[in-house]
C-alpha atoms as a PDB file:
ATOM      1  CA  UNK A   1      -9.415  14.689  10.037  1.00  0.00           C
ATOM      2  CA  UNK A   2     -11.376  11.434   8.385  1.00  0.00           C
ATOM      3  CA  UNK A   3     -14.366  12.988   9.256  1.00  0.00           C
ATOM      4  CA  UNK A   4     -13.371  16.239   6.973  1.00  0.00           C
ATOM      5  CA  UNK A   5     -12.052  13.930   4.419  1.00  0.00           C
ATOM      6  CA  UNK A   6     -15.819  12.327   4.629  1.00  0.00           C
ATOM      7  CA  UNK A   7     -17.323  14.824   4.389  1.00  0.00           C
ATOM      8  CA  UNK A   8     -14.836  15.899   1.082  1.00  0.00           C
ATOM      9  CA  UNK A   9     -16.190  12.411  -0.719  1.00  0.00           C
ATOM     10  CA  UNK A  10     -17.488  12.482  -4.281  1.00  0.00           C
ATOM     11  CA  UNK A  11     -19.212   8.770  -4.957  1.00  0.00           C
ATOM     12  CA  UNK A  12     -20.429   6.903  -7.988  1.00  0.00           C
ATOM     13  CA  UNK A  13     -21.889   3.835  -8.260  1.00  0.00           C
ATOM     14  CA  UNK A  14     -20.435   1.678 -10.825  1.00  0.00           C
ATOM     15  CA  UNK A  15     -21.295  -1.457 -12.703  1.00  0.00           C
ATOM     16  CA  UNK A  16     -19.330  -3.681 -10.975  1.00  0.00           C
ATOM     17  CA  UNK A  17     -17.156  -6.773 -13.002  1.00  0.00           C
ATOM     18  CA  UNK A  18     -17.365 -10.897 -12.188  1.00  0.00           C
ATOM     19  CA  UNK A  19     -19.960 -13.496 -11.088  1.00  0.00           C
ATOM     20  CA  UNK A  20     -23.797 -12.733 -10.659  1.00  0.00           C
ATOM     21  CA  UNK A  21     -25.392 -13.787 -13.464  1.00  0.00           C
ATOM     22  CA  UNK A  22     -27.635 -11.242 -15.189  1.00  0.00           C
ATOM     23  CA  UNK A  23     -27.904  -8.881 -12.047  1.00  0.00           C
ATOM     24  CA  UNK A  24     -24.462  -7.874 -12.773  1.00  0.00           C
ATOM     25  CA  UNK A  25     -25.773  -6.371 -15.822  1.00  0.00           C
ATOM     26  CA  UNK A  26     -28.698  -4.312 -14.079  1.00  0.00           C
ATOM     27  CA  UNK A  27     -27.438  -3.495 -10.687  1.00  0.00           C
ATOM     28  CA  UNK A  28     -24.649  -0.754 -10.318  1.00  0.00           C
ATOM     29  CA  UNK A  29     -23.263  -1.675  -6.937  1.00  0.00           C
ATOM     30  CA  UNK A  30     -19.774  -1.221  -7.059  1.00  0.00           C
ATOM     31  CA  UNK A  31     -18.513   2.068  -5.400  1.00  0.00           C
ATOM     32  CA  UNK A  32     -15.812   4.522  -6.601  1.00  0.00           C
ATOM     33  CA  UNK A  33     -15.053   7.258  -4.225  1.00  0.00           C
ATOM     34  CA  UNK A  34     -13.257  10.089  -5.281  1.00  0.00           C
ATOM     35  CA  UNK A  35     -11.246  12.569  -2.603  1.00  0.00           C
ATOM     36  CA  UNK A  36      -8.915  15.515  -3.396  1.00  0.00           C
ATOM     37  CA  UNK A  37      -6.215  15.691  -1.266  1.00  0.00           C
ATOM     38  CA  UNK A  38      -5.444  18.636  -1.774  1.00  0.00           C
ATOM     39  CA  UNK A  39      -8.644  19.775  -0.314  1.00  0.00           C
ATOM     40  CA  UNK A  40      -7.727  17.585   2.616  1.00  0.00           C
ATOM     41  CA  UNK A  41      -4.921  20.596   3.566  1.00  0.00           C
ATOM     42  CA  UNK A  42      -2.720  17.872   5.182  1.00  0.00           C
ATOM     43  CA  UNK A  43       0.432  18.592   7.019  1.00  0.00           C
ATOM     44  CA  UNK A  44       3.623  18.492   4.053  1.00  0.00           C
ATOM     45  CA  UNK A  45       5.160  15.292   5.988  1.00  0.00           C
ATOM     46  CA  UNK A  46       1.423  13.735   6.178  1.00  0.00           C
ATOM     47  CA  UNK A  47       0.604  14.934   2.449  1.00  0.00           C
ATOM     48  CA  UNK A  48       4.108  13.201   1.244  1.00  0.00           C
ATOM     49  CA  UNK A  49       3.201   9.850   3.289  1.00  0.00           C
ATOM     50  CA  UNK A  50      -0.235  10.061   1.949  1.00  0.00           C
ATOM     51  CA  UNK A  51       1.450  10.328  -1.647  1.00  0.00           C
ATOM     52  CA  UNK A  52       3.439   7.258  -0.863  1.00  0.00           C
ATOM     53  CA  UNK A  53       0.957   5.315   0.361  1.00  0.00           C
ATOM     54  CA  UNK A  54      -1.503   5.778  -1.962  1.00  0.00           C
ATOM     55  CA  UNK A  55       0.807   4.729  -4.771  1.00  0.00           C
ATOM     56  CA  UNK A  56      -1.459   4.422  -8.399  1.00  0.00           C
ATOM     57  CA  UNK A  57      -4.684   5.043  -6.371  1.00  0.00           C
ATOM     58  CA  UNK A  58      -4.074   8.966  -6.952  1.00  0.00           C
ATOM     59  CA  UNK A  59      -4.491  10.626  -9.894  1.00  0.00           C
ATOM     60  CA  UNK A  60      -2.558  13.121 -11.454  1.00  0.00           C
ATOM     61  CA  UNK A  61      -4.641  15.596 -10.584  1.00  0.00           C
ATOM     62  CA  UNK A  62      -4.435  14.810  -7.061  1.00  0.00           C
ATOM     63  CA  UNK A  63      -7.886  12.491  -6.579  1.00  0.00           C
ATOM     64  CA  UNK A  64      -7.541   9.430  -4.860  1.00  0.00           C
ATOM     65  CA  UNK A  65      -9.739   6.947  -6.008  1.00  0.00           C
ATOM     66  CA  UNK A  66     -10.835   3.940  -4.775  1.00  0.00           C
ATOM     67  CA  UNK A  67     -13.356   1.484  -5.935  1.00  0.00           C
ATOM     68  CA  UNK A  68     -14.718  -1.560  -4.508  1.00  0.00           C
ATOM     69  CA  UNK A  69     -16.636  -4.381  -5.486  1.00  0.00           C
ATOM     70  CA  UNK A  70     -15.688  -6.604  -2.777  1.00  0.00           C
ATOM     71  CA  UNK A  71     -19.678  -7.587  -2.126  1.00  0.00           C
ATOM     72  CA  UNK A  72     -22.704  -7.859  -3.792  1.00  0.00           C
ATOM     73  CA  UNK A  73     -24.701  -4.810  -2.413  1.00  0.00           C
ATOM     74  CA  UNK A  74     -23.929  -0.932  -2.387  1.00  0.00           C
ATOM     75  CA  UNK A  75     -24.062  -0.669   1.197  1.00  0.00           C
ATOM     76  CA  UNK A  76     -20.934  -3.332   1.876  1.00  0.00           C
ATOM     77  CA  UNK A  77     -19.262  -1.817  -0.710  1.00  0.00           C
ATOM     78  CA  UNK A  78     -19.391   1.860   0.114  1.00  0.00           C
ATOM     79  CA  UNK A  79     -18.490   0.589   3.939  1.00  0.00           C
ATOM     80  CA  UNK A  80     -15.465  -0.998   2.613  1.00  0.00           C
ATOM     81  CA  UNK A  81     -13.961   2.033   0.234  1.00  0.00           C
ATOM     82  CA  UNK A  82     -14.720   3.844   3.152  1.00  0.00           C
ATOM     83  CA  UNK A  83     -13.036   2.238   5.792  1.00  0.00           C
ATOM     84  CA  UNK A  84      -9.776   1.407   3.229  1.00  0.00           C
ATOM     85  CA  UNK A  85      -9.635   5.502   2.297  1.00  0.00           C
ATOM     86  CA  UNK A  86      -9.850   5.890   6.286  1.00  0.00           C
ATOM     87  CA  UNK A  87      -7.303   3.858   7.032  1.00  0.00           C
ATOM     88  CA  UNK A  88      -4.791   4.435   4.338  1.00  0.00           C
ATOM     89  CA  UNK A  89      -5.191   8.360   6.217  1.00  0.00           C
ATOM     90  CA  UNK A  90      -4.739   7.068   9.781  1.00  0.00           C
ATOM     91  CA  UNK A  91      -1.587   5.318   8.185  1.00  0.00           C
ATOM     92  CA  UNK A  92      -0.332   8.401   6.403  1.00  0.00           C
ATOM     93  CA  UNK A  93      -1.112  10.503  10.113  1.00  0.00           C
ATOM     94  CA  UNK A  94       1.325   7.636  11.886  1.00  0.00           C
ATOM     95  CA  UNK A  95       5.164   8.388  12.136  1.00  0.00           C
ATOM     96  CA  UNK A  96       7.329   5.577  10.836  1.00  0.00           C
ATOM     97  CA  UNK A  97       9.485   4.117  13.361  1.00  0.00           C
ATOM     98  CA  UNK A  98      13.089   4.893  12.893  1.00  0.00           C
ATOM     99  CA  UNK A  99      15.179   1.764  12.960  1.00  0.00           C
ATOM    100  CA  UNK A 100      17.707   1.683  15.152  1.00  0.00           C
ATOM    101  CA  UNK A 101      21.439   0.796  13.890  1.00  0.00           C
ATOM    102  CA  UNK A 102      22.147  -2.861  14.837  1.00  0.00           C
ATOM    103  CA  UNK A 103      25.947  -3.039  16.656  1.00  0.00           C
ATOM    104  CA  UNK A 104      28.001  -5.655  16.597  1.00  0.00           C
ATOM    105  CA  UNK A 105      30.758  -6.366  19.037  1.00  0.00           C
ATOM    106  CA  UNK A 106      34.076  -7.547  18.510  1.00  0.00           C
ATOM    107  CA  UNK A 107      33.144 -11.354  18.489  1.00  0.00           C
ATOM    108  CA  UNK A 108      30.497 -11.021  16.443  1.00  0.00           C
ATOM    109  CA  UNK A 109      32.215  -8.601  13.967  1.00  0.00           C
ATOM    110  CA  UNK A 110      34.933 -11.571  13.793  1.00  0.00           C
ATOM    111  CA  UNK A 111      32.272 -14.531  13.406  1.00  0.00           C
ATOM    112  CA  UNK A 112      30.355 -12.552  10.580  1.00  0.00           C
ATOM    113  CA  UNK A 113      33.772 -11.861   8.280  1.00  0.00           C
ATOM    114  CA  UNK A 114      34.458 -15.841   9.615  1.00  0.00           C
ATOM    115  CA  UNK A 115      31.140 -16.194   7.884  1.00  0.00           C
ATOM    116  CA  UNK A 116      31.857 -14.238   4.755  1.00  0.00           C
ATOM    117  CA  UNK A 117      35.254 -15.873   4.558  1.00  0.00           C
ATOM    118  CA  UNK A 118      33.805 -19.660   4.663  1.00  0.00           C
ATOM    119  CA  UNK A 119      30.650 -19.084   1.784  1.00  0.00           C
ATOM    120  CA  UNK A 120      33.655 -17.287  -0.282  1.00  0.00           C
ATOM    121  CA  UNK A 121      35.755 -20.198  -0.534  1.00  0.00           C
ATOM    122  CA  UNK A 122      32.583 -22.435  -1.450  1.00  0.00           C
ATOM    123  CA  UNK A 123      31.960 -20.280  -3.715  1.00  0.00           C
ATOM    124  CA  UNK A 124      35.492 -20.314  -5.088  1.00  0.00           C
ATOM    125  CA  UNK A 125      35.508 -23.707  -5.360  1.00  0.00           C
ATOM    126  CA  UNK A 126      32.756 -23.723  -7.995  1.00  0.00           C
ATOM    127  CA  UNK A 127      33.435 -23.551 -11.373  1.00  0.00           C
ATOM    128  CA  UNK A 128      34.314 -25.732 -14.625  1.00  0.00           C
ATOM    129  CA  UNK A 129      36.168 -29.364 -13.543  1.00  0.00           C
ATOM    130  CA  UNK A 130      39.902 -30.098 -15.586  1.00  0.00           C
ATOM    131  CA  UNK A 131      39.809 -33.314 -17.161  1.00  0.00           C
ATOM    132  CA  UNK A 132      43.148 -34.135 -16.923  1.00  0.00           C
END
């Protein structure tokens, strides 16, 4: 599966922002890689995870981009979009784990309302003072 979405990859290399003195204005060696997932012909319950996952990284259009400028060279920098867009689709291929439902037994059903009953009354007790 990463290796089709690899092989899907459109990159550019992009000028990239911050500290380097005048090589940052002559080298381009930020990365921006560009997938359509659509292309990727995912599984509905992957595709949806996917969606979640990748949040504001995906485009309307359904490209999810990803730029990095992480390093100073191309080569770090295309390693590291790659290996983030790899793992965010080994993370959308993983099944959440379904909680289980935490039960409480009698005692501690009675200690938790004991609990609730206690920070109430502090509570209650708060408030504007009479000057009498």
């Amino acid at each position: 599966m990463i290796e089709r979405a690899l092989a899907l990859l459109s990159e550019s290399f992009i000028a990239a922002t911050g500290p380097g003195g005048q090589n940052v204005n002559k080298v381009a060696s930020a990365v921006q890689l560009r997938l359509d997932i659509y292309a990727l012909r995912l599984e509905p319950e992957v595709f949806a995870r996917l969606k979640l996952l990748a949040g504001s990284r995906l485009t309307s259009k359904g490209e999810l981009v990803f730029t990095a400028r992480r390093f100073r060279t191309q080569e770090a920098n295309r390693s590291d979009a790659r290996e983030r867009l790899s793992e965010l689709i080994r993370d959308a291929h993983n099944l959440p784990e379904k909680r289980a439902k935490s039960r409480l037994n009698r005692v501690g059903k009675e200690k938790r309302l004991q609990g609730k009953k206690l920070r109430g009354t502090v509570k209650s007790a708060r408030g504007k003072v009479q000057m009498d």
